[in-house]
PDB file of N, CA and C in Angstrom:
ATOM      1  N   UNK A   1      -4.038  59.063  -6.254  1.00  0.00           N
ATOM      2  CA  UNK A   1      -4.707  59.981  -7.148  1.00  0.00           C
ATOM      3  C   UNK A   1      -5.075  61.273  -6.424  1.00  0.00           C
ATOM      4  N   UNK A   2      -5.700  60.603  -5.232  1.00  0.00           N
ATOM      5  CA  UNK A   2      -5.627  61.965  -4.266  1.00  0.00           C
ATOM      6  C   UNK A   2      -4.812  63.366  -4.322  1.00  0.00           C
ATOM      7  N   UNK A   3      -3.434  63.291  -3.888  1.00  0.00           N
ATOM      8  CA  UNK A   3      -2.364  63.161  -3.948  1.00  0.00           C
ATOM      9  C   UNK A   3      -1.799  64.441  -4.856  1.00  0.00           C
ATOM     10  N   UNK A   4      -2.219  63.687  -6.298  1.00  0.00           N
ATOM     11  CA  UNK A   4      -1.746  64.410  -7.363  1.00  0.00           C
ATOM     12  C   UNK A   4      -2.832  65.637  -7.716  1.00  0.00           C
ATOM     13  N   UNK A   5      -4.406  65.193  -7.519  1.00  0.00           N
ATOM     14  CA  UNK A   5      -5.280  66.437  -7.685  1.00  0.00           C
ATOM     15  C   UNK A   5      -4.989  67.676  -6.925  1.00  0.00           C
ATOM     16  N   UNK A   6      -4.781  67.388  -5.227  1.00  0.00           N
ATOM     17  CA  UNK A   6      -4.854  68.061  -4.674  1.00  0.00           C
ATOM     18  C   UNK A   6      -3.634  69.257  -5.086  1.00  0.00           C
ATOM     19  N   UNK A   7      -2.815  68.888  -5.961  1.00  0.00           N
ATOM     20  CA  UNK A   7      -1.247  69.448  -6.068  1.00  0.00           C
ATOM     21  C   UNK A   7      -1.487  70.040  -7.526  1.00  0.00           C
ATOM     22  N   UNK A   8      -2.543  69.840  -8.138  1.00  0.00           N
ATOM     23  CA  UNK A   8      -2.274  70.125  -9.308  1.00  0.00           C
ATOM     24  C   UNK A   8      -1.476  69.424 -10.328  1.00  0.00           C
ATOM     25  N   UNK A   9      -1.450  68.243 -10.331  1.00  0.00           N
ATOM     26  CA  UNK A   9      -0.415  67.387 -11.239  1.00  0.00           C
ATOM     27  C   UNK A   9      -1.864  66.437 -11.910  1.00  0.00           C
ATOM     28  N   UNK A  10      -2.014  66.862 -13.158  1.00  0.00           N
ATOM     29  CA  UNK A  10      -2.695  65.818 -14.037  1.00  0.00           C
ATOM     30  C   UNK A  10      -1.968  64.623 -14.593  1.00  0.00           C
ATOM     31  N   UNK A  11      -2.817  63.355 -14.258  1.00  0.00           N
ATOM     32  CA  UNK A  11      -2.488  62.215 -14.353  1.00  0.00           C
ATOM     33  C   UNK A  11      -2.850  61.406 -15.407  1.00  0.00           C
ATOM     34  N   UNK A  12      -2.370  60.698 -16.741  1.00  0.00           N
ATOM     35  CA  UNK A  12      -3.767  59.720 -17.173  1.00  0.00           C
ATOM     36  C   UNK A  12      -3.295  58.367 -16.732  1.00  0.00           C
ATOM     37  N   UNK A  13      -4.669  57.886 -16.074  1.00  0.00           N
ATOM     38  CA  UNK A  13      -4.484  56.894 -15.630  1.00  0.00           C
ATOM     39  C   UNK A  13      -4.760  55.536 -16.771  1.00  0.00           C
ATOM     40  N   UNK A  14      -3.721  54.509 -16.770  1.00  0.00           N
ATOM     41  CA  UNK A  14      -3.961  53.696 -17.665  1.00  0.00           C
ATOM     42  C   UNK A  14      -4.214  52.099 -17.001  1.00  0.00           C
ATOM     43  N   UNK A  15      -5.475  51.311 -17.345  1.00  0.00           N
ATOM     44  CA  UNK A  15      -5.435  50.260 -16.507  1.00  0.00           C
ATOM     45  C   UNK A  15      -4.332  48.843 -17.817  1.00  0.00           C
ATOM     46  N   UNK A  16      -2.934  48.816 -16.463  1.00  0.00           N
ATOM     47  CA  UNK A  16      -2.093  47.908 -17.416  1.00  0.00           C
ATOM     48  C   UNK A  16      -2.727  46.593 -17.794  1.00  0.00           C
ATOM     49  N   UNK A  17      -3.694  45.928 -16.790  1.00  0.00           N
ATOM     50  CA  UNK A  17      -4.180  45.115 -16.724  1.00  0.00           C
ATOM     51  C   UNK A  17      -5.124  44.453 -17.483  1.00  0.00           C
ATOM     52  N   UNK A  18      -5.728  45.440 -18.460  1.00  0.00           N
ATOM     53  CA  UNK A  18      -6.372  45.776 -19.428  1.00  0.00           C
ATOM     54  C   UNK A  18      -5.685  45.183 -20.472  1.00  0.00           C
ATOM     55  N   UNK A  19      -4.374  46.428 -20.836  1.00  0.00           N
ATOM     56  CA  UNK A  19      -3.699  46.604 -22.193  1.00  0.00           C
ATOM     57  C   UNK A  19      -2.490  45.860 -22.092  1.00  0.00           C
ATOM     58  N   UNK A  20      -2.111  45.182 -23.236  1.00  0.00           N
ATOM     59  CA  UNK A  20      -0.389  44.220 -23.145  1.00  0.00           C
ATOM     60  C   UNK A  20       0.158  45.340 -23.622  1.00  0.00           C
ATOM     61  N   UNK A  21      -0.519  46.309 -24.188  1.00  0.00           N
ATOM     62  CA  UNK A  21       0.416  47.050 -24.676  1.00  0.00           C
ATOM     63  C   UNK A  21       0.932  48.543 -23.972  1.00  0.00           C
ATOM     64  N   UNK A  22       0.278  48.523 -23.021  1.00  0.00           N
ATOM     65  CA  UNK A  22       0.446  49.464 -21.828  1.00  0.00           C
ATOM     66  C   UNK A  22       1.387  48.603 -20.290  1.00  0.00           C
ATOM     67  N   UNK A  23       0.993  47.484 -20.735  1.00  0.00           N
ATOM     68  CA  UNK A  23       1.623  46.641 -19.650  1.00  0.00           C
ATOM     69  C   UNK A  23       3.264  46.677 -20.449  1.00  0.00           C
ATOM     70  N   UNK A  24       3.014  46.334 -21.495  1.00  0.00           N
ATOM     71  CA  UNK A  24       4.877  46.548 -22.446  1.00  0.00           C
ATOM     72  C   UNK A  24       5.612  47.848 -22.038  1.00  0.00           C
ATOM     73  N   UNK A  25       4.517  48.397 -22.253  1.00  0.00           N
ATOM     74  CA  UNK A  25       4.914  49.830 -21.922  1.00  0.00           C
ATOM     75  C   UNK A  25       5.732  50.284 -20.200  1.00  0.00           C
ATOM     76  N   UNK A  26       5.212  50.517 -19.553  1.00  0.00           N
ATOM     77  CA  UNK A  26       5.058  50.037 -18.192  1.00  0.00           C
ATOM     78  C   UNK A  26       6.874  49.390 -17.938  1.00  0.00           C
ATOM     79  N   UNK A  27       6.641  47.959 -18.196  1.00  0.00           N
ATOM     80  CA  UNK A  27       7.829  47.815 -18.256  1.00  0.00           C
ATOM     81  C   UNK A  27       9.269  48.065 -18.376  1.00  0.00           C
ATOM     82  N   UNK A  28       8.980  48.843 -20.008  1.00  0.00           N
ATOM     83  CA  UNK A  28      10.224  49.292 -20.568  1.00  0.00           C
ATOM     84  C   UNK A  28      10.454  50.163 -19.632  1.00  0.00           C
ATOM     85  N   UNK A  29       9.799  50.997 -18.938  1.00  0.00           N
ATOM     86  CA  UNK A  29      10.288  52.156 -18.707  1.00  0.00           C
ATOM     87  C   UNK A  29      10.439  51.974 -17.177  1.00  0.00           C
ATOM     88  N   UNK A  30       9.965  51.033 -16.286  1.00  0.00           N
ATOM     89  CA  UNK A  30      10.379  51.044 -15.046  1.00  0.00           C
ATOM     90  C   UNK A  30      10.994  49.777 -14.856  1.00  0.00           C
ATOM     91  N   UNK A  31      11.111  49.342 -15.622  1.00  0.00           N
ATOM     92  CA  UNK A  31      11.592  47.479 -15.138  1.00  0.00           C
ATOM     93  C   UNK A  31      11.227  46.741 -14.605  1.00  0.00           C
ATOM     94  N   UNK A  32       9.940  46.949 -14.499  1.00  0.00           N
ATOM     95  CA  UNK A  32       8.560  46.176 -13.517  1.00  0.00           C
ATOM     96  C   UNK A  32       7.545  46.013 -13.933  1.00  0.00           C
ATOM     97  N   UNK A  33       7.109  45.419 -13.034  1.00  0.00           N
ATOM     98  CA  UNK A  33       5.038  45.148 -13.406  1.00  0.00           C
ATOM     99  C   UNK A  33       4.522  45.572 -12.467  1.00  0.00           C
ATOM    100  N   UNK A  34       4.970  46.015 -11.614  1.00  0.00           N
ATOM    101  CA  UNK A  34       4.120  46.586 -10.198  1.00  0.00           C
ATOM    102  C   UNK A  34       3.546  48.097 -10.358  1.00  0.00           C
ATOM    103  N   UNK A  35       2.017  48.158  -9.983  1.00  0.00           N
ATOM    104  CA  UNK A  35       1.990  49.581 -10.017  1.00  0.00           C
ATOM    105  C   UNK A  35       1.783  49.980  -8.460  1.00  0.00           C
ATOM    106  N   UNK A  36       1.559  51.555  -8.806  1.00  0.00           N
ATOM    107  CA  UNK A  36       1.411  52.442  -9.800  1.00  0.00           C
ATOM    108  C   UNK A  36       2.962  52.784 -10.051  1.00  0.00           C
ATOM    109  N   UNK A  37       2.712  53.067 -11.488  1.00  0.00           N
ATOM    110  CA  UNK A  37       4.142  53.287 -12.090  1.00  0.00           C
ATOM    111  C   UNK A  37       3.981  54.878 -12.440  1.00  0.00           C
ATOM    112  N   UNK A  38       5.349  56.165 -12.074  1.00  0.00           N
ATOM    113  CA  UNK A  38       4.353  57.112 -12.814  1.00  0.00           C
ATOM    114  C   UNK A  38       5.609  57.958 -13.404  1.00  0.00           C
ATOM    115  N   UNK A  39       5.340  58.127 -14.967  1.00  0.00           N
ATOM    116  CA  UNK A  39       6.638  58.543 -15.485  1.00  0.00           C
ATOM    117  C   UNK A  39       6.064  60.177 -15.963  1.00  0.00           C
ATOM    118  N   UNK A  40       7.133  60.997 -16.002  1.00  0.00           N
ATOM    119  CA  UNK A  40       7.421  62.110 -16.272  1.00  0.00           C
ATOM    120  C   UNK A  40       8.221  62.564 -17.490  1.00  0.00           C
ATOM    121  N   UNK A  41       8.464  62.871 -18.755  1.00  0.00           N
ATOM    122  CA  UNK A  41       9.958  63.146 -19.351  1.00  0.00           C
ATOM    123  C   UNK A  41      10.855  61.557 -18.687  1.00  0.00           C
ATOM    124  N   UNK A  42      11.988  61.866 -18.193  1.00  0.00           N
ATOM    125  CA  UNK A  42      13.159  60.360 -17.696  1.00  0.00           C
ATOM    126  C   UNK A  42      12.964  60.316 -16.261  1.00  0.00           C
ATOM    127  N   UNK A  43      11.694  61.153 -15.734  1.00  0.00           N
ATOM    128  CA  UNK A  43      11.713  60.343 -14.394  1.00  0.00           C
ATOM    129  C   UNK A  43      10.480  59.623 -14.216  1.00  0.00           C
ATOM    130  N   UNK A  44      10.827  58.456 -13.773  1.00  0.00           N
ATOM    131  CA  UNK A  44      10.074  57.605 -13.133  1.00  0.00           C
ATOM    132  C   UNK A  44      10.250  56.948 -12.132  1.00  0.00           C
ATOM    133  N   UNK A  45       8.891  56.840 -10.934  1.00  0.00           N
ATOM    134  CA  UNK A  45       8.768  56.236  -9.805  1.00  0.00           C
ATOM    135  C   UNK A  45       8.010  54.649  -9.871  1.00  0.00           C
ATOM    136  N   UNK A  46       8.559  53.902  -9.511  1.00  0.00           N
ATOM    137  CA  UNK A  46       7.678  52.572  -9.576  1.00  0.00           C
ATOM    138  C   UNK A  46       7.148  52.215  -8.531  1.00  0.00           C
ATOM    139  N   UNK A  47       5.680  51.353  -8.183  1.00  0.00           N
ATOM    140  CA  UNK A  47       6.030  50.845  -7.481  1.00  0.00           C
ATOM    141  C   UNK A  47       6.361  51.696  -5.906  1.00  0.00           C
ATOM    142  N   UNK A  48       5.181  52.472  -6.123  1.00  0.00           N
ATOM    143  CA  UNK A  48       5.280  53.354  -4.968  1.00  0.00           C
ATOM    144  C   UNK A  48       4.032  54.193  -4.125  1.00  0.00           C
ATOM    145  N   UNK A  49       4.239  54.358  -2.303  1.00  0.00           N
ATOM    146  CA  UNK A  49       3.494  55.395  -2.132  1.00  0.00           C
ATOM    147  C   UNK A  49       3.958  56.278  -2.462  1.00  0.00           C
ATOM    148  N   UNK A  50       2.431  57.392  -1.394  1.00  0.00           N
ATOM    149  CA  UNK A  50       2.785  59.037  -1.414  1.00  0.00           C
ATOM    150  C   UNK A  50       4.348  59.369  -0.799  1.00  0.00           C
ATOM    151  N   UNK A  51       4.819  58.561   0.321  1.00  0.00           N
ATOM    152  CA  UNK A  51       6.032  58.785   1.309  1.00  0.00           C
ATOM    153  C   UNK A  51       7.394  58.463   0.078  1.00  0.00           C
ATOM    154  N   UNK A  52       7.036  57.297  -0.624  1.00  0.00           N
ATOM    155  CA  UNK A  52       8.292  57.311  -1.610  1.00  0.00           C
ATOM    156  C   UNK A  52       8.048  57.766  -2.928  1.00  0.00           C
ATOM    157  N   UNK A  53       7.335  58.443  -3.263  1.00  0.00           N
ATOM    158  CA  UNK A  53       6.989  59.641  -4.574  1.00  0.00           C
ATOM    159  C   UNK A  53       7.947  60.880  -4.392  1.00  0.00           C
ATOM    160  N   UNK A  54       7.523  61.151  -3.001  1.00  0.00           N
ATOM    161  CA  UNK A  54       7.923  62.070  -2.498  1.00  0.00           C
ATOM    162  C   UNK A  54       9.294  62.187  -2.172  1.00  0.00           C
ATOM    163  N   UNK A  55       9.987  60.934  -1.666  1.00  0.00           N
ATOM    164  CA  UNK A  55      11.582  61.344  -1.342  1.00  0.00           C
ATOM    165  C   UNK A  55      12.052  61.206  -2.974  1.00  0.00           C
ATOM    166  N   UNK A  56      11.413  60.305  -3.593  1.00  0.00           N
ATOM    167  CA  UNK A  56      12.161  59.792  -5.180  1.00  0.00           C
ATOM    168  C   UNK A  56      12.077  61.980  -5.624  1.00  0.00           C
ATOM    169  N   UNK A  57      11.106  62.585  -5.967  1.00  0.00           N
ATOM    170  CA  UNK A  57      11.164  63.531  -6.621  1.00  0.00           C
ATOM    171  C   UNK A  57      12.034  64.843  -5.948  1.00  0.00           C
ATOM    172  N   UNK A  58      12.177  64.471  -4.187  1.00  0.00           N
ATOM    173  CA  UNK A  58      13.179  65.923  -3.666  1.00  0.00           C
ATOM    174  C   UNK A  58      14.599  65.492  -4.301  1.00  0.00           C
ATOM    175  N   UNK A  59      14.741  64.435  -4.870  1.00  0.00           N
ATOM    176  CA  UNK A  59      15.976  64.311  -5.355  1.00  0.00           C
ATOM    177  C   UNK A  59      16.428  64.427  -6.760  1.00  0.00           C
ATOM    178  N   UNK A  60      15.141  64.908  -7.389  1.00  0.00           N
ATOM    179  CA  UNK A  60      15.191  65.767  -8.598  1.00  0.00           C
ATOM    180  C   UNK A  60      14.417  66.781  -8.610  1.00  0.00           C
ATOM    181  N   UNK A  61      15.099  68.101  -8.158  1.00  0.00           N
ATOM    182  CA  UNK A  61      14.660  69.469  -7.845  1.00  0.00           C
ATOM    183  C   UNK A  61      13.903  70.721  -8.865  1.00  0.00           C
ATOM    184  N   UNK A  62      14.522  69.990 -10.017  1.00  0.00           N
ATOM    185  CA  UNK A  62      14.277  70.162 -11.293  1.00  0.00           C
ATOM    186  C   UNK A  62      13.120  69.722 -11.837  1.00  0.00           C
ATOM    187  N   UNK A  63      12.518  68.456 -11.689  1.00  0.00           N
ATOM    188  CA  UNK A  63      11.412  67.718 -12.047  1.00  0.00           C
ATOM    189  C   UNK A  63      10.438  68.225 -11.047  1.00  0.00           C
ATOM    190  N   UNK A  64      11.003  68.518  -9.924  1.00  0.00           N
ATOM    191  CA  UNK A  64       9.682  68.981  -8.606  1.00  0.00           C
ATOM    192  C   UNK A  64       9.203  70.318  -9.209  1.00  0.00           C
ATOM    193  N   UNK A  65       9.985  71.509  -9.800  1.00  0.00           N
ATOM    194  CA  UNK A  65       9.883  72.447  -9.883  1.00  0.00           C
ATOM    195  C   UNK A  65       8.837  72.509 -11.114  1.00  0.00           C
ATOM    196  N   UNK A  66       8.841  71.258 -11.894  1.00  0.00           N
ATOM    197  CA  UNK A  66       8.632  71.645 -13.655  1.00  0.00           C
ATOM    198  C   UNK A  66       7.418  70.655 -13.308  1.00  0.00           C
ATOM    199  N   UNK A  67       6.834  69.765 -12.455  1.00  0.00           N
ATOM    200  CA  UNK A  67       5.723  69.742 -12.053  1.00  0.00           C
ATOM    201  C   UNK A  67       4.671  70.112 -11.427  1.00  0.00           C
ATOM    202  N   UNK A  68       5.284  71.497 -10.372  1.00  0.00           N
ATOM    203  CA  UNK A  68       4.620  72.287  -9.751  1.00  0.00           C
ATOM    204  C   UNK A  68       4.508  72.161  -8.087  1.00  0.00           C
ATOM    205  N   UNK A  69       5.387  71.010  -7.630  1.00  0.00           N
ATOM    206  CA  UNK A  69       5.147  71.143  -6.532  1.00  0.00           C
ATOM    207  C   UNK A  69       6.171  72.086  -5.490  1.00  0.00           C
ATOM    208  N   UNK A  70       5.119  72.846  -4.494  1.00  0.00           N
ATOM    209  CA  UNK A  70       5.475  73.407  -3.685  1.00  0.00           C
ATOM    210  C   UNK A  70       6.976  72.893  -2.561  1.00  0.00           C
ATOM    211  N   UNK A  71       7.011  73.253  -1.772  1.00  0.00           N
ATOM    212  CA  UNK A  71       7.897  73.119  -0.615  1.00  0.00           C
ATOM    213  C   UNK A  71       7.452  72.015   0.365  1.00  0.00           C
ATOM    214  N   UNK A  72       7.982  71.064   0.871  1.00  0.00           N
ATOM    215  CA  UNK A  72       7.475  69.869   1.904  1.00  0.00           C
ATOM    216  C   UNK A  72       6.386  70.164   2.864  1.00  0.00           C
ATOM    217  N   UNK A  73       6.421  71.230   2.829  1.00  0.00           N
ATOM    218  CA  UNK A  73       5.454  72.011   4.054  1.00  0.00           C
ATOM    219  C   UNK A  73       4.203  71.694   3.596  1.00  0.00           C
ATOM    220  N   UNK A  74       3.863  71.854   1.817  1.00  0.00           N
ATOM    221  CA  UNK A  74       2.636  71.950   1.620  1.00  0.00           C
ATOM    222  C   UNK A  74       2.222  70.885   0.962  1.00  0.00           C
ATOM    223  N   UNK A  75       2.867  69.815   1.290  1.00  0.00           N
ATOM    224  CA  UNK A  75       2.483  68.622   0.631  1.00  0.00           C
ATOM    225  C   UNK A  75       1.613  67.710   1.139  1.00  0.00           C
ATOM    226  N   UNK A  76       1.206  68.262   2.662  1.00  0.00           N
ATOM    227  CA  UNK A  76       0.096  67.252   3.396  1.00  0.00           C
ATOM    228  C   UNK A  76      -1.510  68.018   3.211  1.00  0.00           C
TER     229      UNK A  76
END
């Protein structure tokens, strides 16, 4: 959560654990139950740290750009 404030990326956080119907949710869209799950438009990361957020999104340059994050430099 850190992470995402510091960058400017608003999050809502949903507890799956809570909801079956957020946990359904969840699923469909990453193929898992593990969190944190965190979807965008068609990208989604499952099932991940900050270190693999981060390589998953330099490989959509497009999604990095249209979320706001800067250059690798300024990501610590």
């Amino acid at each position: 959560m850190t992470f995402f404030s510091q960058h400017g990326v608003e999050v809502s956080i949903r507890d799956v654990t809570r909801s079956k119907r957020d946990m359904q949710r969840m699923v469909e869209v990453s193929g898992q139950s593990l969190t944190p799950t965190f979807e965008f438009d068609e990208f989604v990361v499952a099932d991940f740290s900050v270190e693999e957020f981060l390589d998953e999104i330099e490989q959509v340059p497009e999604m990095k750009r249209q979320l706001g994050f800067g250059d690798e430099e300024d990501w610590n």
